[in-house]
C-alpha atoms as a PDB file:
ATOM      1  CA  UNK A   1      99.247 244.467 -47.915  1.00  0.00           C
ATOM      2  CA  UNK A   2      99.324 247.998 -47.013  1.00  0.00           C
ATOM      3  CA  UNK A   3     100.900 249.401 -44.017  1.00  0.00           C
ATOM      4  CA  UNK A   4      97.662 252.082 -43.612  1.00  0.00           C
ATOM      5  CA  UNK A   5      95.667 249.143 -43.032  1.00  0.00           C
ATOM      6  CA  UNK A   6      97.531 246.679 -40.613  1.00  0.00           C
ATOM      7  CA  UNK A   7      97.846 250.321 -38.965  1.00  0.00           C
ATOM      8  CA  UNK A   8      94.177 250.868 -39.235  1.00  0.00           C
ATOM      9  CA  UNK A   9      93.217 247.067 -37.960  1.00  0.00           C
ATOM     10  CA  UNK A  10      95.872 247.588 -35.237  1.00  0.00           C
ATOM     11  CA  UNK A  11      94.083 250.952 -33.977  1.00  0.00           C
ATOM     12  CA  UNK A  12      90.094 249.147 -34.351  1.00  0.00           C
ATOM     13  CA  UNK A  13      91.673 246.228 -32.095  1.00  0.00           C
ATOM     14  CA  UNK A  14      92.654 248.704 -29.343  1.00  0.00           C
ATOM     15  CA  UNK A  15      89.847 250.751 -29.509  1.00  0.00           C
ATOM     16  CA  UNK A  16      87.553 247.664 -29.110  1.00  0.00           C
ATOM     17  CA  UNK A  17      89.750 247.038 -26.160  1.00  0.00           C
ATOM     18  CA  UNK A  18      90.896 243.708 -27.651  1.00  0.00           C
ATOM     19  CA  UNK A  19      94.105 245.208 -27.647  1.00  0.00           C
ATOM     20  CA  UNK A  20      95.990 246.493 -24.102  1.00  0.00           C
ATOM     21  CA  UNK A  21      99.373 245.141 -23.318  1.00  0.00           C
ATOM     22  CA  UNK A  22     101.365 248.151 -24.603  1.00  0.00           C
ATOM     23  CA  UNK A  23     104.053 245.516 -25.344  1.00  0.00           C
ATOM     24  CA  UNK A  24     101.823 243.987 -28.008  1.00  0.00           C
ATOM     25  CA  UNK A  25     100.670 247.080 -29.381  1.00  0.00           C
ATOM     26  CA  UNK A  26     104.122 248.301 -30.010  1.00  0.00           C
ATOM     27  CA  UNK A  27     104.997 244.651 -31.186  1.00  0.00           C
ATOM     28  CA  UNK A  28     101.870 245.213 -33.832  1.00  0.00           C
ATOM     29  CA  UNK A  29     102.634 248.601 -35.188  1.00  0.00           C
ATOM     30  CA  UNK A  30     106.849 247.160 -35.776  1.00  0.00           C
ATOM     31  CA  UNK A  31     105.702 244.389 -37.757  1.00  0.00           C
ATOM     32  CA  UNK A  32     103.130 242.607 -39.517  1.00  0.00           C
ATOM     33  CA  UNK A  33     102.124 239.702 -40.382  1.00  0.00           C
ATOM     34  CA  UNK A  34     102.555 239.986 -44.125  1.00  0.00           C
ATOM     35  CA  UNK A  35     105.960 238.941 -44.186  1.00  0.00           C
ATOM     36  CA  UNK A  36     105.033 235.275 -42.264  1.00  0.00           C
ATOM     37  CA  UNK A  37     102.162 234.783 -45.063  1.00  0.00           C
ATOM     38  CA  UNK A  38     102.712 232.954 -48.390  1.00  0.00           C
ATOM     39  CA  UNK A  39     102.148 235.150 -51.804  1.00  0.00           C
ATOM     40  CA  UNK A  40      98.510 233.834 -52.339  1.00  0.00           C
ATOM     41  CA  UNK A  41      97.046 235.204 -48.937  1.00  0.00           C
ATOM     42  CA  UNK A  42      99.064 238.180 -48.299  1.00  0.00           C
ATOM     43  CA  UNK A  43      96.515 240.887 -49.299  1.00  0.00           C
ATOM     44  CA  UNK A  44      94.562 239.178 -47.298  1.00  0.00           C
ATOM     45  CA  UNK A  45      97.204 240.055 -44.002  1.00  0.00           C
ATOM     46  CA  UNK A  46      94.831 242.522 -42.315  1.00  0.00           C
ATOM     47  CA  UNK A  47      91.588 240.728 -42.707  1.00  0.00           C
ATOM     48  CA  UNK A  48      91.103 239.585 -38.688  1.00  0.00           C
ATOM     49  CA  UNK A  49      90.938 235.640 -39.113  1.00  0.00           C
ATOM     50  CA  UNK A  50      93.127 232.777 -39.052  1.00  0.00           C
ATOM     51  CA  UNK A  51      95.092 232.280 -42.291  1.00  0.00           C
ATOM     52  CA  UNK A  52      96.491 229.055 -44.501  1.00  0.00           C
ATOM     53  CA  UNK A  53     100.247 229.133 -44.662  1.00  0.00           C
ATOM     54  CA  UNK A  54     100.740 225.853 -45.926  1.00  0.00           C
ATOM     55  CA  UNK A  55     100.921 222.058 -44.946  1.00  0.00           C
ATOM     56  CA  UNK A  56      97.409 222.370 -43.204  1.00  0.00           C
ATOM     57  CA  UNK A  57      98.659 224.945 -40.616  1.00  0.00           C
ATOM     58  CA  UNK A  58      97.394 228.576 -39.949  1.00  0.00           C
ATOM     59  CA  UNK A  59      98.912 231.731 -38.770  1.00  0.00           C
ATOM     60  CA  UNK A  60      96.383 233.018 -35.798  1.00  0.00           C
ATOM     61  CA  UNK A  61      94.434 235.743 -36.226  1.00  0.00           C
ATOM     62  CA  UNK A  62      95.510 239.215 -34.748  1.00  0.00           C
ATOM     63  CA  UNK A  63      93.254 239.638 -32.106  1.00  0.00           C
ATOM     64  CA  UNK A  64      94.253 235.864 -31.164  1.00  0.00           C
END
């Protein structure tokens, strides 16, 4: 995943007012969620829904 666009989804979610705690905004742009995903979905880390990390779980999506 690139940085650019976790940055880019991170800037669309506060724009669209999704995001507004500044606390979670700042928590956003420090880190993503690429290093919580398994190899076979992490370029899909900035896509804005729910993703498989194994044993039928999901990691929530980032406007969640």
């Amino acid at each position: 995943m690139k940085r650019q666009a976790w940055e880019e989804l991170v800037q669309r979610l506060v724009r669209q007012g999704i995001l507004r705690s500044p606390q979670v905004i700042q928590a956003l742009h420090r880190v993503s969620r690429e290093p919580f995903l398994p190899e076979n979905v992490k370029s899909y880390g900035t896509i804005d829904s729910p993703l498989p990390i194994g044993s039928g779980q999901t990691i929530s999506a980032p406007l969640s």
